[in-house]
PDB file of N, CA and C in Angstrom:
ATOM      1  N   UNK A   1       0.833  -1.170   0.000  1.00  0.00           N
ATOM      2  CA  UNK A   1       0.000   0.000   0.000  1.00  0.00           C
ATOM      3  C   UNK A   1       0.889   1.249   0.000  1.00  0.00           C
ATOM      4  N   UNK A   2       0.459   2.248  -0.830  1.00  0.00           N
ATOM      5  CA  UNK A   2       1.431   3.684  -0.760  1.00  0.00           C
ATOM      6  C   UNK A   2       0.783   4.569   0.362  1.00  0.00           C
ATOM      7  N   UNK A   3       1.835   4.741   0.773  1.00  0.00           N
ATOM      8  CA  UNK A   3       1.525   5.862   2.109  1.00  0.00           C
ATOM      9  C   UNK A   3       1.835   7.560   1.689  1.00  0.00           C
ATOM     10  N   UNK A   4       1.405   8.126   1.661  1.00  0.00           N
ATOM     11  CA  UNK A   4       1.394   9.380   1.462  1.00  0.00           C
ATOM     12  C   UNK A   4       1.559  10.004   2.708  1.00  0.00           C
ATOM     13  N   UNK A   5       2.941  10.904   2.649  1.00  0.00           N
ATOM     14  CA  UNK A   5       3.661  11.806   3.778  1.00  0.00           C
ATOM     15  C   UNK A   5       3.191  13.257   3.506  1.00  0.00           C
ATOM     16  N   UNK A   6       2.324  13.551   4.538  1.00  0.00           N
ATOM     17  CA  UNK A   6       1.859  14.870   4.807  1.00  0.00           C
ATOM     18  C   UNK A   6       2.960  15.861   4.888  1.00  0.00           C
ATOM     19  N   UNK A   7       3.948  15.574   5.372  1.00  0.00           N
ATOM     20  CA  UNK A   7       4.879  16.185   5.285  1.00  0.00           C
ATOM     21  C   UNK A   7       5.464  16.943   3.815  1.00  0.00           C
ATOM     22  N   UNK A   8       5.728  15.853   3.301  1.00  0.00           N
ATOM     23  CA  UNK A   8       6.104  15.644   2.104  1.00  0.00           C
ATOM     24  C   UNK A   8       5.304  16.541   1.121  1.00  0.00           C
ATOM     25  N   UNK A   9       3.908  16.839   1.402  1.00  0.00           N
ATOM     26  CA  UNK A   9       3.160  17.035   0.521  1.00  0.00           C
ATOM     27  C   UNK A   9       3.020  18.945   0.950  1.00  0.00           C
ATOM     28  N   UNK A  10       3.302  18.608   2.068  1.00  0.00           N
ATOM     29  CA  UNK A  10       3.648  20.516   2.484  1.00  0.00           C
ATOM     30  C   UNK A  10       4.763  20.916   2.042  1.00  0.00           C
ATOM     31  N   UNK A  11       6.119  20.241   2.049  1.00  0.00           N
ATOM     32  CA  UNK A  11       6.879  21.140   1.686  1.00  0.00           C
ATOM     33  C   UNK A  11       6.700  21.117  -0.113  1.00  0.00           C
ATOM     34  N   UNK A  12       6.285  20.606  -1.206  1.00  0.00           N
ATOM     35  CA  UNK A  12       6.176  20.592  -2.384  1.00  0.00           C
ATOM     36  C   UNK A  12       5.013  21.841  -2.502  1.00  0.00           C
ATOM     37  N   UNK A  13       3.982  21.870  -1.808  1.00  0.00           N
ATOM     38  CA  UNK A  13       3.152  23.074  -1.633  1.00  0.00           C
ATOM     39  C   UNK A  13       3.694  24.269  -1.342  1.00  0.00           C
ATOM     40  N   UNK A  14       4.685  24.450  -0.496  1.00  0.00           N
ATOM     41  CA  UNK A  14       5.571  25.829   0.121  1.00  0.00           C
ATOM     42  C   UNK A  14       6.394  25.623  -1.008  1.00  0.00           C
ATOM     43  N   UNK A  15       7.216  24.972  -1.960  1.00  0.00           N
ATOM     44  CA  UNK A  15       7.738  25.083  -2.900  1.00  0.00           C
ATOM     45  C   UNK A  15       6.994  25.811  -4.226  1.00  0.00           C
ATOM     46  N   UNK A  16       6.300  25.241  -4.785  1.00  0.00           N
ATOM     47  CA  UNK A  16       5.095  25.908  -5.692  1.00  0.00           C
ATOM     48  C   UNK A  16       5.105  27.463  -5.464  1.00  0.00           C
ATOM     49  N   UNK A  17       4.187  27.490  -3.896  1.00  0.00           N
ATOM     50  CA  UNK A  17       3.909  28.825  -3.553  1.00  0.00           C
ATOM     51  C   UNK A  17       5.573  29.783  -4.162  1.00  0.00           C
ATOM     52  N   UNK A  18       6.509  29.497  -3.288  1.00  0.00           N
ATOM     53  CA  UNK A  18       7.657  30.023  -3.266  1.00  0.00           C
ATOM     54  C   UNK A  18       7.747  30.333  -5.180  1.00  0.00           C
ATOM     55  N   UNK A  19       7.560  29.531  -5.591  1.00  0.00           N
ATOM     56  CA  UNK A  19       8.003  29.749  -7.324  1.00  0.00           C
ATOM     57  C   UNK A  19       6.981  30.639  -7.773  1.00  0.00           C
ATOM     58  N   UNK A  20       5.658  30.405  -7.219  1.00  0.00           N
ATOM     59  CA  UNK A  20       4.782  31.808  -7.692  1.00  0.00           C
ATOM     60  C   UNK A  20       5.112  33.055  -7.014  1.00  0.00           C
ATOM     61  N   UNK A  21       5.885  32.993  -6.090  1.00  0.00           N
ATOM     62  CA  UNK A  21       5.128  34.634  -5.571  1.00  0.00           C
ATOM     63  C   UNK A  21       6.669  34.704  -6.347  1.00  0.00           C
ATOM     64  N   UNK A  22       8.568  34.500  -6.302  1.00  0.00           N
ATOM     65  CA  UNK A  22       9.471  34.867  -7.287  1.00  0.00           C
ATOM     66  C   UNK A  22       8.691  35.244  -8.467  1.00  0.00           C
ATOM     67  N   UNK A  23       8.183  34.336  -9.561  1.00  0.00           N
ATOM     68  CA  UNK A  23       7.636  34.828 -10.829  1.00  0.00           C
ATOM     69  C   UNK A  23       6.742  36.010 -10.599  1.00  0.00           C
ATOM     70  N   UNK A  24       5.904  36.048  -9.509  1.00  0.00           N
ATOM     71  CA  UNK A  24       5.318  36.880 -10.200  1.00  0.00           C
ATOM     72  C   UNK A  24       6.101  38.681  -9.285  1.00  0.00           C
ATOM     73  N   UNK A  25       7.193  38.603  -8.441  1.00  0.00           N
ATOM     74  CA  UNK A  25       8.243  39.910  -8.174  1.00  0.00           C
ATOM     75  C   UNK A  25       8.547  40.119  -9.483  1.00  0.00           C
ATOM     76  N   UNK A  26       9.010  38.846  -9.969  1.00  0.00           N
ATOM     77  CA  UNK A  26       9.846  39.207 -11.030  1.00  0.00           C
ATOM     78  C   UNK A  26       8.954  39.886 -12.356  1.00  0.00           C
ATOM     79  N   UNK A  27       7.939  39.296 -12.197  1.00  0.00           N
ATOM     80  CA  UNK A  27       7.100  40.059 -13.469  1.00  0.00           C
ATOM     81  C   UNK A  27       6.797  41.970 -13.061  1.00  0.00           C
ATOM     82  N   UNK A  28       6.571  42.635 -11.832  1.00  0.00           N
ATOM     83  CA  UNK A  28       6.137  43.184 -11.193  1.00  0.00           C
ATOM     84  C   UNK A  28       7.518  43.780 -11.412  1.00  0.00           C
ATOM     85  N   UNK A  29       8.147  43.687 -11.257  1.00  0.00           N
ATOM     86  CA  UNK A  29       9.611  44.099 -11.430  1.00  0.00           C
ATOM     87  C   UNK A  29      10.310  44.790 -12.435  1.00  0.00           C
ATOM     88  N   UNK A  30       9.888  43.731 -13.623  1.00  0.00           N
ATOM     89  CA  UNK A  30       9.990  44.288 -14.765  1.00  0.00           C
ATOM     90  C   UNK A  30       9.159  45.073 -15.269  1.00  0.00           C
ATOM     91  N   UNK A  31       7.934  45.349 -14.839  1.00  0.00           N
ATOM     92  CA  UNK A  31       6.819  45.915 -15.453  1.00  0.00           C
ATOM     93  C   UNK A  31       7.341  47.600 -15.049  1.00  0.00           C
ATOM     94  N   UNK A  32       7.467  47.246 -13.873  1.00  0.00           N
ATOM     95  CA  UNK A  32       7.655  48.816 -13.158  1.00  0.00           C
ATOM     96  C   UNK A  32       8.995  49.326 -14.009  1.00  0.00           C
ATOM     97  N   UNK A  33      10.234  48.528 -14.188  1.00  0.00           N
ATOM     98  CA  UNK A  33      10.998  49.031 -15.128  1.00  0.00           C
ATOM     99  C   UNK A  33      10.501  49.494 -16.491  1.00  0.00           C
ATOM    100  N   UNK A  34       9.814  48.808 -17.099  1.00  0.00           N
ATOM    101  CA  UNK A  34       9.528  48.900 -18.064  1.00  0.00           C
ATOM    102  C   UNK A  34       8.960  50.525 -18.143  1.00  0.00           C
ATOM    103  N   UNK A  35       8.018  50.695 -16.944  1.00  0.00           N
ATOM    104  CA  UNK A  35       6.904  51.749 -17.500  1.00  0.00           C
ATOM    105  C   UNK A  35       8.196  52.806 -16.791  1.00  0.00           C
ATOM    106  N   UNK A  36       9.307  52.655 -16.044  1.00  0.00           N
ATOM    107  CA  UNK A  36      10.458  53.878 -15.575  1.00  0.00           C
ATOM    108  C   UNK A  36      10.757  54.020 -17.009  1.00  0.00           C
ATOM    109  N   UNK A  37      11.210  53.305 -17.598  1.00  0.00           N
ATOM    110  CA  UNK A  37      12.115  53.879 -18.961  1.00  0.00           C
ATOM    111  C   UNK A  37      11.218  54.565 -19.897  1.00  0.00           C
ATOM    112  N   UNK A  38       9.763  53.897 -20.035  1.00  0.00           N
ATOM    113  CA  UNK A  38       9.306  54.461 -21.109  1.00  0.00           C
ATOM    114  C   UNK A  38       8.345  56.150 -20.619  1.00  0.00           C
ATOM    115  N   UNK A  39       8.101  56.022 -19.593  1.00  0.00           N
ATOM    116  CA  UNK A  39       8.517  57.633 -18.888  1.00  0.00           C
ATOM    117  C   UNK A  39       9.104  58.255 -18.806  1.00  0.00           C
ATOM    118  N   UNK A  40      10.502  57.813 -18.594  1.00  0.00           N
ATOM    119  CA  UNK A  40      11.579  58.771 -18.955  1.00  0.00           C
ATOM    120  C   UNK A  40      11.625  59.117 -20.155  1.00  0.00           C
ATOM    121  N   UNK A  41      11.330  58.471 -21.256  1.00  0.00           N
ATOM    122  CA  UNK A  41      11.614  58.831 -22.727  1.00  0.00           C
ATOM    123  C   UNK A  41      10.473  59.946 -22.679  1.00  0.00           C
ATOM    124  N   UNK A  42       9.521  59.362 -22.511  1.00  0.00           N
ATOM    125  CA  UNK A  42       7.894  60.398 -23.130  1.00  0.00           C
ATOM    126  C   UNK A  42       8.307  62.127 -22.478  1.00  0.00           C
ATOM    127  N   UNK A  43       9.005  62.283 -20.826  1.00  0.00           N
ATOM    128  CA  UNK A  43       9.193  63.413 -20.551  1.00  0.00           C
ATOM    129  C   UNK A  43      10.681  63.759 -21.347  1.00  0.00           C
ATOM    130  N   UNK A  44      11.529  63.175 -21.789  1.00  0.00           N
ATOM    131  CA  UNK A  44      12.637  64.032 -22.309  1.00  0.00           C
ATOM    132  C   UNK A  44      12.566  64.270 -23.608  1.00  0.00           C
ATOM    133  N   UNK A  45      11.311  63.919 -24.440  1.00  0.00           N
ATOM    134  CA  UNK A  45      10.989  64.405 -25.834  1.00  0.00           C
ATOM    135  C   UNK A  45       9.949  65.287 -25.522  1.00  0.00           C
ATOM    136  N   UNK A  46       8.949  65.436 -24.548  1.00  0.00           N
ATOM    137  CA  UNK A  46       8.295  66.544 -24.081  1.00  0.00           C
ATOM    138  C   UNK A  46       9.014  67.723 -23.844  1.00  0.00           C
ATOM    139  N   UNK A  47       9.799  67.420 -23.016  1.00  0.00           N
ATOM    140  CA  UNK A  47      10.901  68.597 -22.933  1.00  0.00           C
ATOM    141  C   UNK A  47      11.633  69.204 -23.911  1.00  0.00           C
ATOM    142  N   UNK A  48      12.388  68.661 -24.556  1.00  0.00           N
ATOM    143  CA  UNK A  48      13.371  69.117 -25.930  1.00  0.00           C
ATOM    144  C   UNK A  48      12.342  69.758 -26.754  1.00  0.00           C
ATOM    145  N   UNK A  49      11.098  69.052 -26.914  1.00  0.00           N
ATOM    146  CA  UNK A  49      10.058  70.174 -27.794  1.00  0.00           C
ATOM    147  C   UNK A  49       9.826  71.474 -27.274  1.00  0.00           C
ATOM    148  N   UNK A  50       9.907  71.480 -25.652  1.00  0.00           N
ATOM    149  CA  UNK A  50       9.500  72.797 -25.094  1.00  0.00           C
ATOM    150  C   UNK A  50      10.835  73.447 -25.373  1.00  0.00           C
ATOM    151  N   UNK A  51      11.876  73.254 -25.084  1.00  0.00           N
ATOM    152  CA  UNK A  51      13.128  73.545 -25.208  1.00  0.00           C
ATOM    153  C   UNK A  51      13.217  74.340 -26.424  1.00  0.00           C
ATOM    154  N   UNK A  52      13.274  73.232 -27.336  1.00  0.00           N
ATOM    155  CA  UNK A  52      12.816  74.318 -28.885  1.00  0.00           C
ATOM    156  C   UNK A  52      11.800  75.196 -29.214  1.00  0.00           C
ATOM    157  N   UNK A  53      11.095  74.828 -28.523  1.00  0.00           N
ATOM    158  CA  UNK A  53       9.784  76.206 -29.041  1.00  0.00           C
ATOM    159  C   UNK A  53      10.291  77.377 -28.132  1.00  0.00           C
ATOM    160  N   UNK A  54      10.654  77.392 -27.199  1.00  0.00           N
ATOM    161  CA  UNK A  54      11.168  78.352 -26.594  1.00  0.00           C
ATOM    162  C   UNK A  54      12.414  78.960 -27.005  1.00  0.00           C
ATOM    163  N   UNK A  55      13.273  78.097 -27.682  1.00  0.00           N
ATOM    164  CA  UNK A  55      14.296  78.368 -28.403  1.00  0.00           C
ATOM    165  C   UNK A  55      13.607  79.446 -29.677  1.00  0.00           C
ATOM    166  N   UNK A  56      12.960  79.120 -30.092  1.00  0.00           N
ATOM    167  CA  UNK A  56      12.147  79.530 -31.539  1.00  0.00           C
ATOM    168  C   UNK A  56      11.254  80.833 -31.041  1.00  0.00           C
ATOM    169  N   UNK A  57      11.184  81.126 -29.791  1.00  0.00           N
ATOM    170  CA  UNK A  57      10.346  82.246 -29.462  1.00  0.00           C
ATOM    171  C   UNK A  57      11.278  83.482 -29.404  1.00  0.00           C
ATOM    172  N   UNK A  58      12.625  82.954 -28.394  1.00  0.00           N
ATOM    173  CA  UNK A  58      13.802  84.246 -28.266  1.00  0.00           C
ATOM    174  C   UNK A  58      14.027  84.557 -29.323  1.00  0.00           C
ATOM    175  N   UNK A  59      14.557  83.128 -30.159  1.00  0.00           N
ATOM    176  CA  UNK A  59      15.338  83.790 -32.161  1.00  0.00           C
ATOM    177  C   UNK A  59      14.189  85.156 -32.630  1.00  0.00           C
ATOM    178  N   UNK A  60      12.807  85.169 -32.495  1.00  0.00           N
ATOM    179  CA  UNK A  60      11.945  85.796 -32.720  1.00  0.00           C
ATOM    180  C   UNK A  60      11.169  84.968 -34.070  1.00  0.00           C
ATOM    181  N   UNK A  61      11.424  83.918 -33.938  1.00  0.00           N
ATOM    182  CA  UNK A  61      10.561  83.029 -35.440  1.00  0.00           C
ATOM    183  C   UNK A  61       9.241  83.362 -35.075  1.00  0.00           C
ATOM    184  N   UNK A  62       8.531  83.636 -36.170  1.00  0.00           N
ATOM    185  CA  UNK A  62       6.502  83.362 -36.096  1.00  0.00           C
ATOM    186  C   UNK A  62       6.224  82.452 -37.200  1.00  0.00           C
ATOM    187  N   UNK A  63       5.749  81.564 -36.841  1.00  0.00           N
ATOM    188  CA  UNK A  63       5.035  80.603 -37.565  1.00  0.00           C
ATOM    189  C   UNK A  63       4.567  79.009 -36.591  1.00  0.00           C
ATOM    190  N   UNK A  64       4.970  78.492 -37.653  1.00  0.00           N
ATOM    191  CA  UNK A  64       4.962  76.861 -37.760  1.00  0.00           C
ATOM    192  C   UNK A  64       6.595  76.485 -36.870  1.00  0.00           C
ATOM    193  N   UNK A  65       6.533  75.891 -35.964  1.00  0.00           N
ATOM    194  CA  UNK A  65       7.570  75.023 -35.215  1.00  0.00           C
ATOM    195  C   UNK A  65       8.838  74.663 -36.319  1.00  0.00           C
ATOM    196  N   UNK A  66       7.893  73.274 -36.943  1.00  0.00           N
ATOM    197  CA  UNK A  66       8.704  72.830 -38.163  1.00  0.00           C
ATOM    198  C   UNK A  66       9.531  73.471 -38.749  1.00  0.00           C
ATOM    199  N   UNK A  67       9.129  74.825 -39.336  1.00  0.00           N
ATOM    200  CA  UNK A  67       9.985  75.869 -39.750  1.00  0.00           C
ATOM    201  C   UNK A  67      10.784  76.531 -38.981  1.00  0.00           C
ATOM    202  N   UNK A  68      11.161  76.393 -37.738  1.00  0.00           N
ATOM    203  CA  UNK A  68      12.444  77.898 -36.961  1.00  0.00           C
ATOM    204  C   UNK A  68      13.188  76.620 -37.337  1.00  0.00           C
ATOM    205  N   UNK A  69      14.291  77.701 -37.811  1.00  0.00           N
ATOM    206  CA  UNK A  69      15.841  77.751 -38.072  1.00  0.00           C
ATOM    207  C   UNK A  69      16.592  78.610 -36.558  1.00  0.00           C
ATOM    208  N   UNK A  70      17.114  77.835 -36.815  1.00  0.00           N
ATOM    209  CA  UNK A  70      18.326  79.036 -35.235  1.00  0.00           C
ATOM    210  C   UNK A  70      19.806  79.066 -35.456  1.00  0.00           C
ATOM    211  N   UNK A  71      19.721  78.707 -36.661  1.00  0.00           N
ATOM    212  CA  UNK A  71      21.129  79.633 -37.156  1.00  0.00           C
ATOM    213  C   UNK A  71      21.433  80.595 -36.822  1.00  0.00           C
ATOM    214  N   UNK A  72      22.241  81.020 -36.313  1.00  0.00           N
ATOM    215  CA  UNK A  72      23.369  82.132 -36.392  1.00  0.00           C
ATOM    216  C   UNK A  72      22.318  83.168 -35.070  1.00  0.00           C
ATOM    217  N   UNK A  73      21.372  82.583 -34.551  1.00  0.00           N
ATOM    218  CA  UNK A  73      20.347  83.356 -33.519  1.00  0.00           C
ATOM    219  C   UNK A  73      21.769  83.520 -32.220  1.00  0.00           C
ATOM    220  N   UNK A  74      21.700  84.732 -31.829  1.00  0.00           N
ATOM    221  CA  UNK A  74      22.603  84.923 -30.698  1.00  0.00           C
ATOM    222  C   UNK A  74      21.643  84.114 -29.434  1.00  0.00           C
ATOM    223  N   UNK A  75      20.733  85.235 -29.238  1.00  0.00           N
ATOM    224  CA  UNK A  75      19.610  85.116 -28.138  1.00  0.00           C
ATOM    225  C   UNK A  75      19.886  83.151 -27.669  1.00  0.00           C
ATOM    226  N   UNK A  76      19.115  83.072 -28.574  1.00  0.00           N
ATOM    227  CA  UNK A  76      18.908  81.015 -28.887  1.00  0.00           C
ATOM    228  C   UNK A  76      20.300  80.378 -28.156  1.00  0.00           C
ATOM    229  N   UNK A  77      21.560  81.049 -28.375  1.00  0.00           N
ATOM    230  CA  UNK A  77      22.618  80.176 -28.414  1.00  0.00           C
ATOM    231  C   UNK A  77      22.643  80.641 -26.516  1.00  0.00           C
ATOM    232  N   UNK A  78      22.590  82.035 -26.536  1.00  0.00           N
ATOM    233  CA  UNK A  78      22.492  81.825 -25.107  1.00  0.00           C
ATOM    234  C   UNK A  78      21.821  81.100 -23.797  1.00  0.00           C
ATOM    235  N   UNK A  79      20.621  81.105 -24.645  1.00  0.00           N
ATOM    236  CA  UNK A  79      19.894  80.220 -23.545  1.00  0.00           C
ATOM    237  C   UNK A  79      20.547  78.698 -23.589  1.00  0.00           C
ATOM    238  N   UNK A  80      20.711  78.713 -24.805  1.00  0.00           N
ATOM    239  CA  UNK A  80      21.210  77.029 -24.945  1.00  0.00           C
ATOM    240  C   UNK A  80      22.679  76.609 -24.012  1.00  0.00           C
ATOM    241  N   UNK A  81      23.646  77.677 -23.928  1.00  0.00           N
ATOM    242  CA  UNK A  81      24.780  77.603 -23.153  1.00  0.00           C
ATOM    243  C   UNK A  81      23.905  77.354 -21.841  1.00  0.00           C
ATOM    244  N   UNK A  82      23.527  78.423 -21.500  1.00  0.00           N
ATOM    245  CA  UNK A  82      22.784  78.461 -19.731  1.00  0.00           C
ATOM    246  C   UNK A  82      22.267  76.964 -19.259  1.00  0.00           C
ATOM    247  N   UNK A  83      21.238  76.737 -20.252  1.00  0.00           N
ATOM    248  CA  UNK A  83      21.564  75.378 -20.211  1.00  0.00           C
ATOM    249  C   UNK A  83      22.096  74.101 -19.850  1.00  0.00           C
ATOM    250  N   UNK A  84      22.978  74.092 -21.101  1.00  0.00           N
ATOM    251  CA  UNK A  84      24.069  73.715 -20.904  1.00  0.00           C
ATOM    252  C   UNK A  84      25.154  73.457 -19.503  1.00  0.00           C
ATOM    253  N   UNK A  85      24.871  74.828 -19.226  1.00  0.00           N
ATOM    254  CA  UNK A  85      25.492  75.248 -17.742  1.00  0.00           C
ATOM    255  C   UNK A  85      24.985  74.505 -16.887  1.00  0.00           C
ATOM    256  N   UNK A  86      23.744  74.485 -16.868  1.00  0.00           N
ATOM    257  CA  UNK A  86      22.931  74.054 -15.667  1.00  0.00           C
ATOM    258  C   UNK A  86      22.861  72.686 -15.616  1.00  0.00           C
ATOM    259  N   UNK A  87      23.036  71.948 -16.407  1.00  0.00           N
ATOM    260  CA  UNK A  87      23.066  70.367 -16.737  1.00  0.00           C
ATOM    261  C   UNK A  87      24.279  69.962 -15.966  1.00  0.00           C
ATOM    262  N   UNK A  88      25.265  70.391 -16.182  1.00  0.00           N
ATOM    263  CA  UNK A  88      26.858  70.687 -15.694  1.00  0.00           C
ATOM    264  C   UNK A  88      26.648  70.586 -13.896  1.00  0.00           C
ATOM    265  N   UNK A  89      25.917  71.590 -13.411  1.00  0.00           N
ATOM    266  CA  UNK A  89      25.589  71.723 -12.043  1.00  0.00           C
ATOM    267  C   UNK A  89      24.905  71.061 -11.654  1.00  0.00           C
ATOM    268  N   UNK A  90      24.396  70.556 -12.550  1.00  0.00           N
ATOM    269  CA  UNK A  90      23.116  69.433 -11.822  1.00  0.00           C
ATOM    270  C   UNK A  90      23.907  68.661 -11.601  1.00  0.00           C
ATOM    271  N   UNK A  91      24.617  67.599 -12.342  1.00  0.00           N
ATOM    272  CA  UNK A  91      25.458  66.574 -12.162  1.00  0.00           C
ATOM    273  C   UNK A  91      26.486  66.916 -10.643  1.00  0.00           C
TER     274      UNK A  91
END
């Protein structure tokens, strides 16, 4: 006759458990990475657009975005150093 160890049959149960709740940190884990990076992207192309339109307001461009040029714009280059600067200090 087979005897079945209660024992036996708990720790294969606390094993299981143990492999679900790892898989599912690990899914939870990655997810939250996932949605850090793709937040970070969505605000630093939000930004660089503001960056440029504001860039495009000092040069004195009127129009369409698409269109400022900032060639040779003094104003533009300054803010862009300051910038620049400030990125520097942040670090």
């Amino acid at each position: 006759m087979l005897t079945i160890d209660k024992d036996s049959i708990n720790i294969k149960i606390r094993i299981y458990i143990y492999i679900y709740i790892y898989i599912y940190i690990y899914i939870v884990y990655t997810y939250i990475i996932f949605i850090s990076f793709i937040s970070r992207y969505f605000v630093s192309t939000v930004l660089q657009f503001q960056l440029f339109q504001s860039l495009c307001e000092i040069s004195g461009h009127t129009g369409e975005l698409h269109t400022c040029d900032l060639y040779r714009s003094r104003e533009a280059g300054r803010l862009l150093s300051y910038v620049k600067f400030a990125k520097i200090l942040i670090k």
